[in-house]
Each structure stands twice: as structure tokens, then as C-alpha cells.
Protein backbone atom coordinates (compact mmCIF):
# COMPACT_ATOMS: atom_id res chain seq x y z
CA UNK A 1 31.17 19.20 18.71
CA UNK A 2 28.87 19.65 15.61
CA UNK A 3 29.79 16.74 13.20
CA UNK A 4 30.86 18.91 10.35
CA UNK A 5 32.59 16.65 7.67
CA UNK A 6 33.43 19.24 4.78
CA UNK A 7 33.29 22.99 5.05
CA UNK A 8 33.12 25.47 1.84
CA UNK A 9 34.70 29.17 2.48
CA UNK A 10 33.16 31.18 -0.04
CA UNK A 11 35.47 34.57 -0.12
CA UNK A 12 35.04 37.31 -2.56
CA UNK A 13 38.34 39.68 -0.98
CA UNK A 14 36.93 41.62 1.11
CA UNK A 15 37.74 42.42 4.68
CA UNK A 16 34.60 40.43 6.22
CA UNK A 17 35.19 37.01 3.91
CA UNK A 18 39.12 37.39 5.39
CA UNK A 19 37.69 36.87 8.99
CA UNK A 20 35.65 34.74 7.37
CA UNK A 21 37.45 32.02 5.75
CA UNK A 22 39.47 32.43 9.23
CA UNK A 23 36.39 30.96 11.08
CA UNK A 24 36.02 28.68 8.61
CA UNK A 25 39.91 27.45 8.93
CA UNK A 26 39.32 27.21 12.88
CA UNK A 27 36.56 25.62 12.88
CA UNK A 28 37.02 22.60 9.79
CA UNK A 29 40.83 22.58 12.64
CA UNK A 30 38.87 21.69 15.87
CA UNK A 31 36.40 19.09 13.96
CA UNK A 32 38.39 17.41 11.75
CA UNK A 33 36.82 18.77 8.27
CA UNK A 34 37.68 18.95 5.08
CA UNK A 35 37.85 23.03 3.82
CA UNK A 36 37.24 23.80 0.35
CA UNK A 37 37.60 27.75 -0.78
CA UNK A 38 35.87 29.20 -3.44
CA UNK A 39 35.62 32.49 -5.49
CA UNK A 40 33.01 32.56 -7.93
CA UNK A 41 33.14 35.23 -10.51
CA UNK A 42 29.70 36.89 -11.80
CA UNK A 43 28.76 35.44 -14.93
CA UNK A 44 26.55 38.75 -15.87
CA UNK A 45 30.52 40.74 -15.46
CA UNK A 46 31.84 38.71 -17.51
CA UNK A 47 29.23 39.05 -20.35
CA UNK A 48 29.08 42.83 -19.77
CA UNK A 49 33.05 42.88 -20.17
CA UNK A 50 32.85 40.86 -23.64
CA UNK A 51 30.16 42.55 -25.14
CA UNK A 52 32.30 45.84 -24.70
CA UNK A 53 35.59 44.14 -26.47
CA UNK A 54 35.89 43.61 -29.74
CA UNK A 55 36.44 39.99 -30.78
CA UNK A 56 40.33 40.63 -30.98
CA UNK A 57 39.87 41.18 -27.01
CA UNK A 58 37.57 38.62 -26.25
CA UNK A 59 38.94 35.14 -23.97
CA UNK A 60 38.57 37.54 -21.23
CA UNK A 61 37.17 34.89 -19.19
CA UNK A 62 41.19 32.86 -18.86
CA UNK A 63 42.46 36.58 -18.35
CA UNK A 64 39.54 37.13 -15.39
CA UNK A 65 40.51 33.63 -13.78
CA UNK A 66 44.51 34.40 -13.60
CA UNK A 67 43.43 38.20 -12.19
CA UNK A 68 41.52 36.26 -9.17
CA UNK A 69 44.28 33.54 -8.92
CA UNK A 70 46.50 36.50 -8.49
CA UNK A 71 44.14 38.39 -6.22
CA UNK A 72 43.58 34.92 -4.31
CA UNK A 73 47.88 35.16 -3.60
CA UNK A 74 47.50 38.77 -2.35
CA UNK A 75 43.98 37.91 0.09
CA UNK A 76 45.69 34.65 1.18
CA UNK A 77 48.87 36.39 2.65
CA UNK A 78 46.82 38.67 4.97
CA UNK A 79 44.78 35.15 6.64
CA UNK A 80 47.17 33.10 8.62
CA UNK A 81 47.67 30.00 7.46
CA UNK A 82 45.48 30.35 4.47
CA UNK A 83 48.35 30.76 1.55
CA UNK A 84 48.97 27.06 1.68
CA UNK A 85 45.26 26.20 0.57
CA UNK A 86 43.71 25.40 -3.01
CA UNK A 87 41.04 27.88 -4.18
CA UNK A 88 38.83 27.27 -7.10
CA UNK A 89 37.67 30.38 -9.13
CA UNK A 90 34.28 29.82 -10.96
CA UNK A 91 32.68 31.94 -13.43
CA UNK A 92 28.97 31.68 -12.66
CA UNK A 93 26.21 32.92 -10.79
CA UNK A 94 27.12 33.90 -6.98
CA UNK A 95 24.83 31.74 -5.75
CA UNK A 96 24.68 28.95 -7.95
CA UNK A 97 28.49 28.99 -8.16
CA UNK A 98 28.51 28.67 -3.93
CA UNK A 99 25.81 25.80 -4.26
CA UNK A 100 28.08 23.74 -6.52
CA UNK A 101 30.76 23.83 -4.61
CA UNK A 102 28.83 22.83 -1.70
CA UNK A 103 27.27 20.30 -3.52
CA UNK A 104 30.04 18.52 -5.28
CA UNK A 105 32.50 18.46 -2.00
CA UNK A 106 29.02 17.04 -0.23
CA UNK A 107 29.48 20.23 2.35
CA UNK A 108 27.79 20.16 5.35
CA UNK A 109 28.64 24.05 6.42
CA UNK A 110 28.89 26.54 4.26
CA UNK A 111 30.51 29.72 5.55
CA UNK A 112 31.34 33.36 4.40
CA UNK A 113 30.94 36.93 5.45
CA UNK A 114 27.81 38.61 6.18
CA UNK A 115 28.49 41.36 3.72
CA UNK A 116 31.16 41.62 0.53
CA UNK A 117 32.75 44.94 0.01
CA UNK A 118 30.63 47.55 2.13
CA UNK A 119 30.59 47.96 5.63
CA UNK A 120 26.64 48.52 7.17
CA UNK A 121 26.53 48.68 10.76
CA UNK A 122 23.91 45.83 10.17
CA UNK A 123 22.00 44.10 7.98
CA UNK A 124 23.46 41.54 5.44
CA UNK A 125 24.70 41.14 1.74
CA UNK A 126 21.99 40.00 -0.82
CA UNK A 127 24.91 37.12 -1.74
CA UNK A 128 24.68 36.37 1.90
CA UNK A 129 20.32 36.18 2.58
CA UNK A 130 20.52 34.17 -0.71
CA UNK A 131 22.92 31.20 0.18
CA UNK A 132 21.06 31.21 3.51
CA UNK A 133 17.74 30.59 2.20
CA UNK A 134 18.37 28.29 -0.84
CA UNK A 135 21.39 26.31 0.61
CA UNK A 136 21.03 22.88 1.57
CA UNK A 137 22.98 22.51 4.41
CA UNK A 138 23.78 24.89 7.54
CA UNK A 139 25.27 28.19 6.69
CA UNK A 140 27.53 30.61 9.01
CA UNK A 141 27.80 34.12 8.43
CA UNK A 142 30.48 35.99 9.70
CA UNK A 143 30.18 39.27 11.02
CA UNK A 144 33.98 41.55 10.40
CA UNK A 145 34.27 42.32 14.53
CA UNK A 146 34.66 38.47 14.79
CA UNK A 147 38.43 39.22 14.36
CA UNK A 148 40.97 42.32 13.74
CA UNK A 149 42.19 42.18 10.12
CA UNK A 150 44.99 39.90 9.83
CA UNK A 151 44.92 38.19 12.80
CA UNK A 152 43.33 34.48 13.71
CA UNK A 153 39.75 34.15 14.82
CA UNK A 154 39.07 33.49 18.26
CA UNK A 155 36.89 30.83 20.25
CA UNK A 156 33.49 32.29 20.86
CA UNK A 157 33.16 33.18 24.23
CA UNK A 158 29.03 33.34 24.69
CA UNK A 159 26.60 31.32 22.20
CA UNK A 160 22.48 31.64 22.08
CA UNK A 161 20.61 29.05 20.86
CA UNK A 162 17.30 30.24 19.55
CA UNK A 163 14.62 27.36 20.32
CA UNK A 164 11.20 27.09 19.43
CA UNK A 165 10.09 23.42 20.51
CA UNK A 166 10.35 22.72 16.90
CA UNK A 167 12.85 19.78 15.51
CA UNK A 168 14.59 22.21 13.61
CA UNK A 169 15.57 24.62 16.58
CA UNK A 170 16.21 20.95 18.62
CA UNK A 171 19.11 20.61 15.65
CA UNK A 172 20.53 23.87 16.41
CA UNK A 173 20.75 23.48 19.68
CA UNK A 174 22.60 20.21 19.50
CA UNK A 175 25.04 22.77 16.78
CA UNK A 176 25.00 25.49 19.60
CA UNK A 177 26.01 23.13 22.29
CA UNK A 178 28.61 21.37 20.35
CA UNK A 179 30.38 24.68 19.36
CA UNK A 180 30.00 26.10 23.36
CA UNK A 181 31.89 22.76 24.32
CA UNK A 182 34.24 22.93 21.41
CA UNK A 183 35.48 26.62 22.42
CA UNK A 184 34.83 26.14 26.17
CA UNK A 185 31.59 29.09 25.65
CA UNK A 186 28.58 30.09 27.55
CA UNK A 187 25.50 28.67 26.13
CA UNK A 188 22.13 30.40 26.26
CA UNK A 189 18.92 28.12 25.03
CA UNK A 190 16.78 30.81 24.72
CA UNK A 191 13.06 30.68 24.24
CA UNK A 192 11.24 34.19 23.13
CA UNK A 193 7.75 34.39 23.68
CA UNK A 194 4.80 36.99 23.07
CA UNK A 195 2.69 37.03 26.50
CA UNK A 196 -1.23 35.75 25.42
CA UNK A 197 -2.37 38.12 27.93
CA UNK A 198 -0.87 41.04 26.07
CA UNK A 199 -2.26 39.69 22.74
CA UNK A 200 -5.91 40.14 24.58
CA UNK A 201 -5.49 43.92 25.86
CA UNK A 202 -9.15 43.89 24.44
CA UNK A 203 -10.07 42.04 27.27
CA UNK A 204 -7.84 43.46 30.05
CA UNK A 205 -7.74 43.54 33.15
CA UNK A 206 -9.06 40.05 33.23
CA UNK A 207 -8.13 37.55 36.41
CA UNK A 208 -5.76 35.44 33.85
CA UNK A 209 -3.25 38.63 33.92
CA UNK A 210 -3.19 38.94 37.31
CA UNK A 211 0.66 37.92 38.42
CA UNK A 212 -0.20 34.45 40.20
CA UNK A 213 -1.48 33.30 36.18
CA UNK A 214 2.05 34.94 34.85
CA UNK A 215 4.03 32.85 37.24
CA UNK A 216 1.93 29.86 36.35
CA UNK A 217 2.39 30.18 33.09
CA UNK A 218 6.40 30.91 33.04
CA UNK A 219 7.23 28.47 35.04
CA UNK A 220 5.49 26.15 32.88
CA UNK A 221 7.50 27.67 29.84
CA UNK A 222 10.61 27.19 32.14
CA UNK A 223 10.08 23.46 32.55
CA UNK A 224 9.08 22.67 28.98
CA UNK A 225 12.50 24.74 27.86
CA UNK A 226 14.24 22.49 30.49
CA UNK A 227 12.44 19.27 29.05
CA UNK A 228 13.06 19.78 25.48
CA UNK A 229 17.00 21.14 26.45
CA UNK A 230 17.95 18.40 28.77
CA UNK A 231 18.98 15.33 26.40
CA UNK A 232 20.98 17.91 24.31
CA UNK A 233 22.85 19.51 27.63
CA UNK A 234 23.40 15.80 29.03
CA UNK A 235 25.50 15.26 26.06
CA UNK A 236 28.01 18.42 27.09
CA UNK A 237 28.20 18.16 30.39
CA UNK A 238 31.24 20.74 30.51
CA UNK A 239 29.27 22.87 29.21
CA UNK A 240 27.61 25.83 31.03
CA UNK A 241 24.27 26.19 30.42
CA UNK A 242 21.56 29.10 31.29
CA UNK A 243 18.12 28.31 29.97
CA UNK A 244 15.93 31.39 29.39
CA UNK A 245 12.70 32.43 28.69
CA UNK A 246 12.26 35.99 27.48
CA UNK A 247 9.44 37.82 26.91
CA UNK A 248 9.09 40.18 23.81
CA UNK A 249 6.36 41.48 21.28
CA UNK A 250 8.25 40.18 18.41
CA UNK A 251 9.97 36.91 18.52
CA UNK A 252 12.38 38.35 15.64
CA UNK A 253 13.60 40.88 17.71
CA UNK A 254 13.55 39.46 20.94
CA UNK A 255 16.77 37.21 19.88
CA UNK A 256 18.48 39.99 19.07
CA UNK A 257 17.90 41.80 21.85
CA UNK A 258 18.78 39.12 24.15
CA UNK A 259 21.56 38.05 22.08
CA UNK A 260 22.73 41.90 22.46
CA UNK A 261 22.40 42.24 26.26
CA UNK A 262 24.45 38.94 26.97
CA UNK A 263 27.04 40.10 24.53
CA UNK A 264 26.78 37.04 21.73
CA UNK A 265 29.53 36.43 19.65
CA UNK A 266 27.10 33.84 18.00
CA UNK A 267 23.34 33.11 17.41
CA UNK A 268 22.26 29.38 16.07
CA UNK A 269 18.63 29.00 15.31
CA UNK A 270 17.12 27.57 12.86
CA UNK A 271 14.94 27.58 9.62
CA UNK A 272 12.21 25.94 8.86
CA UNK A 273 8.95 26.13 6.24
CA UNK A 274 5.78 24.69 6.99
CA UNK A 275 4.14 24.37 3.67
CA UNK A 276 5.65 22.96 0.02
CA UNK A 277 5.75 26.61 -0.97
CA UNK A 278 7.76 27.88 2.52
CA UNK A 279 9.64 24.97 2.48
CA UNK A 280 12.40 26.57 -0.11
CA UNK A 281 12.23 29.99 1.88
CA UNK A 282 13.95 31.46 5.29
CA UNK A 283 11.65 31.23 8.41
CA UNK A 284 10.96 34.78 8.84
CA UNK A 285 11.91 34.70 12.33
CA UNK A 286 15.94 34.05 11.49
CA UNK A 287 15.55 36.42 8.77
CA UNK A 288 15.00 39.15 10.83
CA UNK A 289 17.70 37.66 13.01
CA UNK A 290 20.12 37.94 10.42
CA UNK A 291 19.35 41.32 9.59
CA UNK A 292 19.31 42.91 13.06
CA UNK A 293 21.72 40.73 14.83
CA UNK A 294 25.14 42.30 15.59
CA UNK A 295 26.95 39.21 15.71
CA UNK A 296 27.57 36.19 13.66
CA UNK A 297 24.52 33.84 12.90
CA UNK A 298 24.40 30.24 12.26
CA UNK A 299 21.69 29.35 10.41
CA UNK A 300 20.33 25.59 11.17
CA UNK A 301 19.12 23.75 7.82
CA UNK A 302 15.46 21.00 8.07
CA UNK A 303 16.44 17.82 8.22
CA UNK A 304 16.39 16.74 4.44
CA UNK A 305 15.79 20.39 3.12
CA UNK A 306 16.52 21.05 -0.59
CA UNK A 307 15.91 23.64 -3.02
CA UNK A 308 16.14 23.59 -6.60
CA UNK A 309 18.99 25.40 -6.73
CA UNK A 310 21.01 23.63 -4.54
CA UNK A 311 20.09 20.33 -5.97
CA UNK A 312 20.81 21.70 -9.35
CA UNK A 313 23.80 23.19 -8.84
CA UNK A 314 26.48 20.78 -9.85
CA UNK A 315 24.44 20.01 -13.09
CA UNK A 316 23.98 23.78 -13.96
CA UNK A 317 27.72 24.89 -13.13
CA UNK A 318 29.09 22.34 -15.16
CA UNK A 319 26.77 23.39 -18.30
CA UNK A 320 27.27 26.84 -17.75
CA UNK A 321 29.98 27.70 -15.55
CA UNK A 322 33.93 28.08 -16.06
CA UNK A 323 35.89 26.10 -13.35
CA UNK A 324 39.41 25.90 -13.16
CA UNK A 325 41.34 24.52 -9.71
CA UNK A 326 44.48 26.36 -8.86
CA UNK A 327 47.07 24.85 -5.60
CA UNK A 328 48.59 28.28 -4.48
């Protein structure tokens, strides 16, 4: 199983951070982590609220903390087994608020729901893309059809694990393959690839299309997949495995679409820069992953990644933020 030490739940209330911090509370159960839950209140509200009041009115910010104490008491009874665990409610930025958590409880997964208080049929929340891309460790969004409202989540039943040869993907493969074993799942490794010969139409028909080249040239793709796959699989040996190569014009879409037509509960792939400028941005391949994808996404941090937000956080919330630590 993935060696997750310490797990922040970010919820905001809504239905999709309920089935949310219900993941989270399964999964920081089957490996042994630590779970910390957080609500973080928007720091621009706040200053919008006092700016309206006169200065009679103003300490709205204790006032705004009890109200999501009290809201926390409400959310908590609806997640089962959740009314037992501390929350703390931070005024700050979303996302810098989220990052200092993660950062001061040294998190190694970071999980909420795709989306706060709207329900698209796809696509994620801005709060969502945000953490994704500036967090430094592994985030998991939750999609709401993980779970019915109120009731536990369940094991996933079918995993893909989105590789592309690079170190990165090799980490989230070694996540995908510990969570399959974990919840006794199906496990895709799943390569996407654009055919060369399509990319040369200009040139077609040429001899290197013709099918004996394709078949050459898949089955090397198949052994490579199998190569790069193998020390990662020996490790689960429980764990049943179907390597694929798929073919698609756009690698983006091509994991959703397999991740669709083998009915993934879960896609783990990873992200990755390749310049000191990309390097603090989402690979634009799980990007598009998390916006098309119809099930939950776990999103696979570089080895060593930071970002200046994430490696300010602690230092910025404590400045700027109101924290307060309530055991409900």
C-alpha cells in the first residue's frame, strides 16, 4: 500500500468534500495515517464582511470561526465516524490556508472534493486545479458518485495508472498498485500513444504504415510497458494486472476515454515540469485528465517538487491567517 504517513481533508460542507473526507477517513484507516481536517475561511469574505460593519460590529472574524465550528458539528454528523475528529478553521486564503496545513502536519496526501458547492457533470473547482498544481505532495480529488450521501466510501473496484516511461508516472504506478492491493482492485498500467504514422498523413501510404510495421511497433510498446511495469507488479503479486497500450490522437483524452470504457473508479498519473518555469505548473496532460475524467483522480507529485506557495505556507498563515483548533 502507498506509504501515506499524514493525510489533510480539506472540507468546505458541501456534498462532494462529505464523500470526501470519507475517502480520506478510509484510506489514512487501511494505512495507518495520521488525518488532519481543515476548513479554511476566505480571507477576501471576511474583509468584505468588515468593511460593511461599522466598528461596533466588527470581531466578526471570532463570530465567523464559532459559525464554522458549528457548521463543522452539523457536516460531521452526516460522515460516519467523522464527529469524533478535531477540525481546524483558518481564516486565509483557500489555497494557502490548505498548503499550511499540509505543511505544518508534514502531509504526504492531501485530499478533498473535486468541486465545492455546485454540481458540473465534469470539470473541477478552481480551489481544486489550484491545490493540485501548487501542492507539494500528492493530491486526491474526489468525485461525489464515489459514495451516496451519508454513507461510507467504498474500496475502489478498478484503478488506471497513467504511465509515460517517465519517473514521475513510475511513482504513480507504485501509488496505483499499492491502492489496487490495498482494496483488492483491478489495475490498468496504461500507456496512450499518438501513432507516428498518423502524425505523417503527408506522407501516406508509405511501406512503414503498412500493418506488419504497426505490429512491430506495438509489440515493441507492449514490451517496454511490461519492462518499465514489472518491478512495480512484482511487489503486489495479488494484484491483477492488465497492461495496455492504447492508441489515441490526444494523450489527454485517451486516459479518459480508457479510464471511461473500463469503468474507473480511480485514475493515478502523474505531474511533472520539464523546465524551472513548468516545474511549479500541472503537466498538461493530467490537467486535462482532471477536467474530463468522470472519476476520481490522484494526482502523483515529482520527487522533491515545491512551489512557493507551498513552501511558504506555514510562514504566511501564521503572519496573516487566523487559526484556532477546536476537538468536536
Amino acid at each position: 500500500m502507498p506509504n501515506y504517513r499524514s493525510i489533510v481533508a480539506a472540507v468546505d460542507f458541501s456534498p462532494c468534500s462529505a464523500v470526501a473526507l470519507a475517502e480520506a477517513m478510509r484510506i489514512s484507516k487501511w494505512s495507518g495515517a495520521a488525518l488532519h481536517v481543515v476548513h479554511v475561511i476566505d480571507t477576501l469574505v471576511v474583509i468584505e464582511i468588515e468593511e460593511a460593519l461599522t466598528d461596533m460590529q466588527k470581531g466578526i472574524r471570532e463570530g465567523l470561526v464559532s459559525d464554522a465550528e458549528a457548521a463543522w458539528r452539523t457536516f460531521a454528523a452526516t460522515v460516519p465516524g467523522a464527529a469524533g475528529l478535531p477540525i481546524e478553521v483558518a481564516i486565509n486564503n483557500r489555497i494557502v490556508g490548505i498548503q499550511s496545513r499540509a505543511r505544518v502536519d508534514k502531509a504526504d496526501l492531501i485530499v478533498l472534493g473535486a468541486y465545492g458547492d455546485r454540481s458540473p457533470d465534469l470539470g473541477v473547482g478552481s480551489v481544486a486545479t489550484a491545490c493540485v498544481r501548487k501542492s507539494a505532495c500528492d493530491v486526491l480529488l474526489v468525485r461525489e458518485t464515489r459514495a451516496k450521501a451519508g454513507a461510507p466510501a467504498e474500496p475502489f473496484r478498478t484503478v488506471v495508472a497513467a504511465v509515460d516511461f517517465s519517473p514521475t508516472s513510475l511513482r504513480a504506478l507504485e501509488r496505483a498498485a499499492g491502492i489496487a492491493a490495498a482494496d483488492g482492485a483491478a489495475l490498468h498500467v496504461l500507456h496512450v500513444f499518438s501513432a507516428p504514422w498518423q502524425r505523417l498523413h503527408y506522407r501516406a501510404p508509405t511501406p512503414e504504415t503498412a500493418p506488419s510495421f504497426k505490429k512491430q511497433y506495438l509489440d515493441a510498446l507492449s514490451g517496454r510497458l511490461a519492462e518499465f511495469a514489472k518491478p512495480v507488479l512484482a511487489l503486489h503479486p495479488g494484484v491483477a494486472a492488465t497492461l495496455a497500450v492504447h492508441e489515441h490522437p490526444g494523450h489527454r483524452s485517451g486516459i479518459v476515454d480508457y479510464a471511461t470504457g473500463v469503468s474507473a473508479d480511480l485514475i493515478a498519473l502523474g505531474t511533472r515540469g520539464r523546465t524551472n518555469v513548468r516545474d511549479i505548473l500541472l503537466g498538461s496532460t493530467a490537467e486535462r485528465a482532471l477536467a474530463e475524467s468522470r472519476c476520481s483522480v490522484l494526482a502523483v507529485k515529482p520527487e522533491g517538487f515545491d512551489h512557493p506557495i507551498a513552501h511558504d505556507a506555514g510562514s504566511e498563515s501564521a503572519s496573516q491567517g487566523t487559526r484556532m483548533k477546536s476537538d468536536l
